[in-house]
N, C-alpha and C. Protein backbone atom coordinates (compact mmCIF):
# COMPACT_ATOMS: atom_id res chain seq x y z
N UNK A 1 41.79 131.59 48.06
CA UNK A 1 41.71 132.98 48.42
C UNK A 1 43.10 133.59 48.34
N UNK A 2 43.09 134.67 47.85
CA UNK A 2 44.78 135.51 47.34
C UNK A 2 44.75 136.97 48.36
N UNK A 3 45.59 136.71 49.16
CA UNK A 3 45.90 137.90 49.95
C UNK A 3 46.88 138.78 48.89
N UNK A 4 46.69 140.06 48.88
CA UNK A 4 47.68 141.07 48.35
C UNK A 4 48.07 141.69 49.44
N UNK A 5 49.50 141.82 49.26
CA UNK A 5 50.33 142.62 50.88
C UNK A 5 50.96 143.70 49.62
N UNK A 6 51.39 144.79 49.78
CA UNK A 6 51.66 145.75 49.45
C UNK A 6 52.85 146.19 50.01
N UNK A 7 54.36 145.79 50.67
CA UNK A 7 54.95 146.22 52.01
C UNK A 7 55.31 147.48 51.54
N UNK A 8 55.14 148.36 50.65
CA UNK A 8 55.52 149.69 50.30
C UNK A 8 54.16 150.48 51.14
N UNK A 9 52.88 149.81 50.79
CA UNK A 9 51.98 150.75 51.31
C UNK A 9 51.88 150.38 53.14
N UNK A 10 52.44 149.33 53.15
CA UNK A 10 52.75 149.15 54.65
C UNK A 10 53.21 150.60 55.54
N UNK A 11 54.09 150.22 54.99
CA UNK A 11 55.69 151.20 55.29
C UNK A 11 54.83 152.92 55.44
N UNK A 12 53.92 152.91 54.25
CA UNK A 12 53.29 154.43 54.09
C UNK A 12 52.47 154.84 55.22
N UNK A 13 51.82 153.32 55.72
CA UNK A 13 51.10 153.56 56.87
C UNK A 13 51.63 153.43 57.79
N UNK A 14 52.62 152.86 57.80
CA UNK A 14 52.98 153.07 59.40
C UNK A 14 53.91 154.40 59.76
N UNK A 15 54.35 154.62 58.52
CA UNK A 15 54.48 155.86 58.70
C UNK A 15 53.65 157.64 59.10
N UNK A 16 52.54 156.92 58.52
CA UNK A 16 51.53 157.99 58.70
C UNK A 16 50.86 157.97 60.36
N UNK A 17 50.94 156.95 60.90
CA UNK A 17 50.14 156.73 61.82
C UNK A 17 51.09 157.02 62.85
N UNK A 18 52.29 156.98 62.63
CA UNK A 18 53.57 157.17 63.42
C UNK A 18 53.61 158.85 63.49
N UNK A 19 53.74 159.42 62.90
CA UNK A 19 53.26 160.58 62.64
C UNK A 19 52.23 161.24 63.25
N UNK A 20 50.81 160.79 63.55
CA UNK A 20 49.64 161.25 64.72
C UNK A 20 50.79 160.64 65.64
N UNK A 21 50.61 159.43 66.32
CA UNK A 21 51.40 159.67 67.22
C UNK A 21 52.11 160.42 68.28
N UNK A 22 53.05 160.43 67.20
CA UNK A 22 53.84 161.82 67.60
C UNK A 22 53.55 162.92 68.00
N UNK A 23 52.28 163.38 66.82
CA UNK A 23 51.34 164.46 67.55
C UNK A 23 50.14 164.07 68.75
N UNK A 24 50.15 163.23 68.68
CA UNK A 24 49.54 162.91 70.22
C UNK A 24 50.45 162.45 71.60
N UNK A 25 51.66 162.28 71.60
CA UNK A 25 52.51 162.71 72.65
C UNK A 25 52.89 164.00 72.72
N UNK A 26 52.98 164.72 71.82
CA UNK A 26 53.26 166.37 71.55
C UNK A 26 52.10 166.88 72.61
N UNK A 27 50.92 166.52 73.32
CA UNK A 27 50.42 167.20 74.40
C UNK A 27 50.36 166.49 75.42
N UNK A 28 51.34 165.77 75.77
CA UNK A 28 51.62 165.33 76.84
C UNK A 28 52.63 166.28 77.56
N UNK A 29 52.85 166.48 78.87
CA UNK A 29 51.69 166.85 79.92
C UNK A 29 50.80 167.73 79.16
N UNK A 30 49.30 167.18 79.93
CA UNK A 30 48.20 168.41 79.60
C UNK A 30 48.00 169.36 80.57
N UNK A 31 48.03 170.24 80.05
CA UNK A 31 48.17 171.94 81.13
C UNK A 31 48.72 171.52 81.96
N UNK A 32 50.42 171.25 81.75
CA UNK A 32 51.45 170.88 83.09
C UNK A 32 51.49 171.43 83.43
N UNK A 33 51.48 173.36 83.43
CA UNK A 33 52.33 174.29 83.93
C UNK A 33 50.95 174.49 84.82
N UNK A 34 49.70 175.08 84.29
CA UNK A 34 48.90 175.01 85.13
C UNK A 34 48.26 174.12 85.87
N UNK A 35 48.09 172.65 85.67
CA UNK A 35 48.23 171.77 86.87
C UNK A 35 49.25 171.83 87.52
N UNK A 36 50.47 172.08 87.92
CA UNK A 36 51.52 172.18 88.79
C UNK A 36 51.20 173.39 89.58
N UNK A 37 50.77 174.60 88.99
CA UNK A 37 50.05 176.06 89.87
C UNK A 37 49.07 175.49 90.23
N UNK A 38 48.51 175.23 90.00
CA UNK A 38 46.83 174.79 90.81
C UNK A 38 46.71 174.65 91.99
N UNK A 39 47.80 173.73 92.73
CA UNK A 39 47.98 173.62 93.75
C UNK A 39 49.31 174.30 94.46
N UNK A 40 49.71 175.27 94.38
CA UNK A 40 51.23 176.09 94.35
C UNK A 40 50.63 177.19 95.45
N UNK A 41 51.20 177.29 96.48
CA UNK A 41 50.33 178.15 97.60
C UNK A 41 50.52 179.55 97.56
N UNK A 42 51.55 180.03 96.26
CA UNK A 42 51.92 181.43 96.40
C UNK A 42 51.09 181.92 94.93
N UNK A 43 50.45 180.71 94.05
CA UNK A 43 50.10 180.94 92.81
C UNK A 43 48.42 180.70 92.60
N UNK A 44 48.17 179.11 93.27
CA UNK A 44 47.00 178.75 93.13
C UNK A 44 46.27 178.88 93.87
N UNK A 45 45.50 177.40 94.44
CA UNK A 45 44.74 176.97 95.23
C UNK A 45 45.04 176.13 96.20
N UNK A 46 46.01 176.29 97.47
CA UNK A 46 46.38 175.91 98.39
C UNK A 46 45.27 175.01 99.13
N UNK A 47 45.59 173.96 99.94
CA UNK A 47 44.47 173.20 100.10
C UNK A 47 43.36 172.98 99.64
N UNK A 48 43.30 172.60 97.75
CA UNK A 48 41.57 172.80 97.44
C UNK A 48 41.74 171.22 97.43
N UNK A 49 40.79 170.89 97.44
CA UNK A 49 40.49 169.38 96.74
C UNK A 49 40.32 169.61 95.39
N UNK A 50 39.39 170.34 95.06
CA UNK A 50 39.26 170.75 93.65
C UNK A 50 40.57 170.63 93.03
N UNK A 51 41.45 171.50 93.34
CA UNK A 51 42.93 171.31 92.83
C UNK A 51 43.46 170.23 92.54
N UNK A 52 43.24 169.70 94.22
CA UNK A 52 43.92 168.25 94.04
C UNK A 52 43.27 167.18 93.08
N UNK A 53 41.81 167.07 93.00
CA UNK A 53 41.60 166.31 92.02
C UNK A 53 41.59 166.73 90.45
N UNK A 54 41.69 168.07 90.06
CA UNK A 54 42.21 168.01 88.85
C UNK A 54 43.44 167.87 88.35
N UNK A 55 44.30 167.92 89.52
CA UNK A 55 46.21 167.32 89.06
C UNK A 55 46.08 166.10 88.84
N UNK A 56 45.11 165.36 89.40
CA UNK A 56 45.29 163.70 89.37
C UNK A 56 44.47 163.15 88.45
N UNK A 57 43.23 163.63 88.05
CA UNK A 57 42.81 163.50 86.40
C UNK A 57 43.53 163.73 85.64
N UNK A 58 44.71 165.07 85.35
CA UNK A 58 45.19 165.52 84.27
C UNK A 58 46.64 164.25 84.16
N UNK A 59 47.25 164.00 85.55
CA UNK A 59 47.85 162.79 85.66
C UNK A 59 47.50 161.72 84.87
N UNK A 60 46.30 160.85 85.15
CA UNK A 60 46.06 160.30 84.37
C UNK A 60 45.49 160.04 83.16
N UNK A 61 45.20 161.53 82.92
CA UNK A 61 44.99 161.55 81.48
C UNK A 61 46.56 161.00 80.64
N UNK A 62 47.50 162.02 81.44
CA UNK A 62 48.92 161.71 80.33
C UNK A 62 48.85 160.25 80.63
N UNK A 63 49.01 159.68 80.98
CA UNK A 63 49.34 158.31 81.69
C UNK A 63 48.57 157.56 80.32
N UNK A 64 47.02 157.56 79.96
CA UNK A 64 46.39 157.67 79.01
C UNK A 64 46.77 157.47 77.75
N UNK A 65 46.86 158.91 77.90
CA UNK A 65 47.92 159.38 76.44
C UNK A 65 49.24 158.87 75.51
N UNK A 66 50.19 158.68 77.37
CA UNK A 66 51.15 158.07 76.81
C UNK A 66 51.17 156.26 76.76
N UNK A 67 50.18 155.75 77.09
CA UNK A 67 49.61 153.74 76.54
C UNK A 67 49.31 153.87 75.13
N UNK A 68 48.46 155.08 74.82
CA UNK A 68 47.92 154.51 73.76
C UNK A 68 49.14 155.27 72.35
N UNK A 69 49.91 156.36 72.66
CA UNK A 69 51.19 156.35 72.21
C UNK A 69 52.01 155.01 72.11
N UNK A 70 52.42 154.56 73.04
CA UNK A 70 52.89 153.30 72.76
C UNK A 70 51.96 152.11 72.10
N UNK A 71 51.29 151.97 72.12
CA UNK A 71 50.12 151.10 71.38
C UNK A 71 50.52 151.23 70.36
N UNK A 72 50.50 152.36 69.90
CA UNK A 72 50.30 152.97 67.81
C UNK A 72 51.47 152.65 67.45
N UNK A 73 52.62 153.07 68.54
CA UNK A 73 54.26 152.56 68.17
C UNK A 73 54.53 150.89 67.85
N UNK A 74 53.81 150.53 68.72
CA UNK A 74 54.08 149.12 69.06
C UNK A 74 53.23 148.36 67.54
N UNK A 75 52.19 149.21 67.02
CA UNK A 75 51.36 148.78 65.67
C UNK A 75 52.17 148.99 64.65
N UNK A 76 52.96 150.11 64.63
CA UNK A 76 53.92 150.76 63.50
C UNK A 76 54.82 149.60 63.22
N UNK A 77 55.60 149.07 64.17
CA UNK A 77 56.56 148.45 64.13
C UNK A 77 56.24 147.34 63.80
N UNK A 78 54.84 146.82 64.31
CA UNK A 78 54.47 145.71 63.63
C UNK A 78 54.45 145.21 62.24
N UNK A 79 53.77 146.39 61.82
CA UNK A 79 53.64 146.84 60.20
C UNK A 79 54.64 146.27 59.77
N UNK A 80 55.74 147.29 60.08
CA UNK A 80 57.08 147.41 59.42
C UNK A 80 57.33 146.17 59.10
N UNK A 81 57.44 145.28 60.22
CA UNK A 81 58.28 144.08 60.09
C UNK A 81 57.17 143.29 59.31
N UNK A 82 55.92 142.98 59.22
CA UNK A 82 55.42 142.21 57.71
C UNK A 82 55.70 142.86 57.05
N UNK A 83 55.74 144.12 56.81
CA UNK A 83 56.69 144.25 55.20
C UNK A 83 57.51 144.10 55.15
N UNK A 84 58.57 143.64 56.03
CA UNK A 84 59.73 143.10 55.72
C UNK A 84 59.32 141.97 55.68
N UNK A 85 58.94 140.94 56.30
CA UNK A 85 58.80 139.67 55.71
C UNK A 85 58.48 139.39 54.60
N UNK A 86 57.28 139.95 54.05
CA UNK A 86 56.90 139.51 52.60
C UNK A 86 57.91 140.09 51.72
N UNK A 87 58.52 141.02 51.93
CA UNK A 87 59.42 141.12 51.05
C UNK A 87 60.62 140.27 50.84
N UNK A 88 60.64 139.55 51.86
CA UNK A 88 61.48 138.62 52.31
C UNK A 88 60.86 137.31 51.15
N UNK A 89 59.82 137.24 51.93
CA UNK A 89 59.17 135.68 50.93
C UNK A 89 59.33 136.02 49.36
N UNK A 90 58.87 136.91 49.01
CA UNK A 90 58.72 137.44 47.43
C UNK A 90 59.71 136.96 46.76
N UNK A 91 61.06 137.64 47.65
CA UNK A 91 62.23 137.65 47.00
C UNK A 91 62.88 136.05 47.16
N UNK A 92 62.43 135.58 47.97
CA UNK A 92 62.27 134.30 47.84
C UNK A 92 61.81 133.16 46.84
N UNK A 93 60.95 133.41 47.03
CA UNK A 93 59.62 132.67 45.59
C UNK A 93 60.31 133.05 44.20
N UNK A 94 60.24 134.65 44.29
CA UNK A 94 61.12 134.71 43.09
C UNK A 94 62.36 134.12 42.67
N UNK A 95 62.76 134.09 43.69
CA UNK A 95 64.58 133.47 43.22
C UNK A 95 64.23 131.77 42.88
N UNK A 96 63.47 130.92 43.73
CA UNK A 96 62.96 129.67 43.72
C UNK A 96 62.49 129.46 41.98
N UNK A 97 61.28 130.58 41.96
CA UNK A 97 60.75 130.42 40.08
C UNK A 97 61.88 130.99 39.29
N UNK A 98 62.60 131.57 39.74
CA UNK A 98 63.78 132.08 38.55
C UNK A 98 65.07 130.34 38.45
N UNK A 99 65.18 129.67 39.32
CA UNK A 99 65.92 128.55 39.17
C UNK A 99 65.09 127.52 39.07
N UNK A 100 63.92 127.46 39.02
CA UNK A 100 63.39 126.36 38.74
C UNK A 100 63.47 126.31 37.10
N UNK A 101 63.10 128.04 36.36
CA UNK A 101 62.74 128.15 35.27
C UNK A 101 63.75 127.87 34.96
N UNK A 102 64.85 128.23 35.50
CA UNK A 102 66.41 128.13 34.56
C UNK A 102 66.98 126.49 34.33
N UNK A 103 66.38 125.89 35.67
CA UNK A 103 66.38 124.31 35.35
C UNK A 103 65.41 124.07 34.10
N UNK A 104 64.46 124.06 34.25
CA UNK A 104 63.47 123.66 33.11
C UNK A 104 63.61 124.63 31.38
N UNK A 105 64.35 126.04 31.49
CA UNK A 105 64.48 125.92 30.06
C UNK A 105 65.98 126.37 29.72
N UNK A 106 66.53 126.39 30.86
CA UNK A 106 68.34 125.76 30.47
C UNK A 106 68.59 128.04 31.18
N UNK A 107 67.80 128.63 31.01
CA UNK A 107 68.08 129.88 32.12
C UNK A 107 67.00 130.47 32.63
N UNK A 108 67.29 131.41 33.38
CA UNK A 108 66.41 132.52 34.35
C UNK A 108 65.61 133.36 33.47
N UNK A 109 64.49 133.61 33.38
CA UNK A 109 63.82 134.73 33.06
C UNK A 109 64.32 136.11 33.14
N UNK A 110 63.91 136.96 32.13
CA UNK A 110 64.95 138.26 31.94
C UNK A 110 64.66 139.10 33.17
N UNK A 111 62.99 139.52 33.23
CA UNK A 111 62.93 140.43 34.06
C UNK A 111 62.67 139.95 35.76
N UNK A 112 62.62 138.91 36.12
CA UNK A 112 62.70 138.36 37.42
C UNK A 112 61.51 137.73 37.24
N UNK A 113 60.87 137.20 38.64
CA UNK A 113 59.14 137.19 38.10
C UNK A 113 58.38 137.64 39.92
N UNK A 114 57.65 137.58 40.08
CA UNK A 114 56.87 137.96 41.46
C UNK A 114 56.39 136.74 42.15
N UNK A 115 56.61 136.01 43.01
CA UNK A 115 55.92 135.20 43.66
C UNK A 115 54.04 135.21 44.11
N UNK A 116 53.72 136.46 43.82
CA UNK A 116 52.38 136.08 44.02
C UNK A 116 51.20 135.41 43.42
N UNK A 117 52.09 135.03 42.39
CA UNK A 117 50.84 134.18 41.83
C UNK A 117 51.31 132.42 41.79
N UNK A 118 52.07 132.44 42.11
CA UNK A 118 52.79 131.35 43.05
C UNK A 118 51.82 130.73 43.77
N UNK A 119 51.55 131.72 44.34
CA UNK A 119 50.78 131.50 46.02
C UNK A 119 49.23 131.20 45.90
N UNK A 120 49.09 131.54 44.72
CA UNK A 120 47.82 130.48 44.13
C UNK A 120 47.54 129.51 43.46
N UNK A 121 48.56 128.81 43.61
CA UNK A 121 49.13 127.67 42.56
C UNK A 121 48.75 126.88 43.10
N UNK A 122 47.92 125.65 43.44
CA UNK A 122 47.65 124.42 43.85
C UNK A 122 48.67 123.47 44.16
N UNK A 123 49.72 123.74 43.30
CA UNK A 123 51.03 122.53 43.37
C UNK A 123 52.13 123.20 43.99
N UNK A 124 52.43 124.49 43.95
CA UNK A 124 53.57 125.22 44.57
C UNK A 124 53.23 125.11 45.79
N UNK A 125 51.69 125.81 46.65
CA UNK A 125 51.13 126.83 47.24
C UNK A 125 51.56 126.01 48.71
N UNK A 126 51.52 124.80 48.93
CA UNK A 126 51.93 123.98 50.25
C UNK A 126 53.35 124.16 50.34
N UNK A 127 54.30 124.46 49.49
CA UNK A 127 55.70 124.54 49.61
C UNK A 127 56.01 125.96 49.93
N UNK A 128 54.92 126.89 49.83
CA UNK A 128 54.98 128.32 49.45
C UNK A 128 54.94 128.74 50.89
N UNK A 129 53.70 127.86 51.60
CA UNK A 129 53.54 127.90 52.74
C UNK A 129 54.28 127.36 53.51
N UNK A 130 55.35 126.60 53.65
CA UNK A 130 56.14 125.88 54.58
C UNK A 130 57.21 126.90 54.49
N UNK A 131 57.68 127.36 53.64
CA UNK A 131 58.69 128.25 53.44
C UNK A 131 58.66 129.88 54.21
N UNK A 132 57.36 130.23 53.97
CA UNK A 132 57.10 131.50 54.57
C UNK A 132 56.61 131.27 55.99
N UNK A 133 55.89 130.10 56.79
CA UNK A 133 56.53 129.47 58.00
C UNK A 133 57.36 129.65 58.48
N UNK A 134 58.92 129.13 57.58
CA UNK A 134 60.07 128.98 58.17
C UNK A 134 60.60 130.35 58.12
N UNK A 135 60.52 131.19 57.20
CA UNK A 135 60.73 132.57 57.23
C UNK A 135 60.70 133.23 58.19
N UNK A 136 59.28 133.32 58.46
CA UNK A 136 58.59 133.99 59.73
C UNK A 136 59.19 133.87 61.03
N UNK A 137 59.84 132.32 61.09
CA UNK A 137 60.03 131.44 62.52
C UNK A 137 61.80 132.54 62.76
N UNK A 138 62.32 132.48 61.26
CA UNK A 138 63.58 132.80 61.36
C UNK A 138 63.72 134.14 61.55
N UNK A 139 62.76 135.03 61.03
CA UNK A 139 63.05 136.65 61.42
C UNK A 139 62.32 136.94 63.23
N UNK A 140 61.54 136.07 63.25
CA UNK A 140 61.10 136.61 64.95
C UNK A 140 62.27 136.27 65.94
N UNK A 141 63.08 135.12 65.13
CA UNK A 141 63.88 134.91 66.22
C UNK A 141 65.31 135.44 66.13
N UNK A 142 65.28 136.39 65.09
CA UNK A 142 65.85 137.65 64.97
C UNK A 142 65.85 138.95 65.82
N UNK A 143 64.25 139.10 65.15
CA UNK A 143 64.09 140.13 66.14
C UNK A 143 64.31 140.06 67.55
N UNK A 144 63.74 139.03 68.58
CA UNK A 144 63.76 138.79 69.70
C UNK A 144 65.29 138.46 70.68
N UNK A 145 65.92 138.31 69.58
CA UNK A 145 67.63 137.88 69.84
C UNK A 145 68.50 139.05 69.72
């Protein structure tokens, strides 16, 4: 089975989705100005309950609002960084088939070559995988550092 990763169209989406986002913290607070009057004794509704319980719905609506803001952020970034990895492996694989080739016909191939079909290779594909393993192991502990 051949996964295709795309990290350009990654990047497009997480950009796009980063983008709602944004416009979905853009109404955070919801009706701040008038939940804050609601209960304002020279403006609103001085002792209502009514009042009081629609400040504390609209409360946790933002509250809401702003988890699942961070959620989409926290997805974006995810994104990001597999497309950086595979771009990572690619350029990998490639450099690996560009010196293997250059061992086996004395140089490198002109235009580079792509690792993904590498990755369906029966004889590469366990080395392909130990490598992008170790990849993986080495950029998280990047990131996290």
């Amino acid at each position: 089975m051949s996964l295709e990763i795309n990290p350009e169209r990654m990047r497009q989406l997480a950009n796009e989705v980063r983008t709602n986002a944004e416009g979905m913290a853009a109404i955070v607070p919801i009706a701040g100005e008038q939940r804050d009057n609601a209960r304002d004794p020279k403006r609103g509704m001085d002792n209502s309950e009514l009042a009081t319980k629609l400040q504390e719905v609209l409360d946790a609506f933002d509250k809401v609002v702003n988890y699942e803001v961070k959620l989409v952020g926290d997805f974006c970034t995810d994104t990001e960084f597999v497309a950086d990895v595979q771009e990572e492996l690619d350029r990998q694989i490639a450099e690996a088939l560009a010196n293997q080739a250059a061992g086996v016909e004395g140089q490198a191939p002109a235009g580079g070559c792509s690792g993904r079909a590498v990755r369906d290779d029966p004889i590469h594909g366990r080395r392909v995988i130990a490598k992008q393993d170790r990849l993986v192991d080495r950029l998280l502990q990047r990131r996290s550092g």
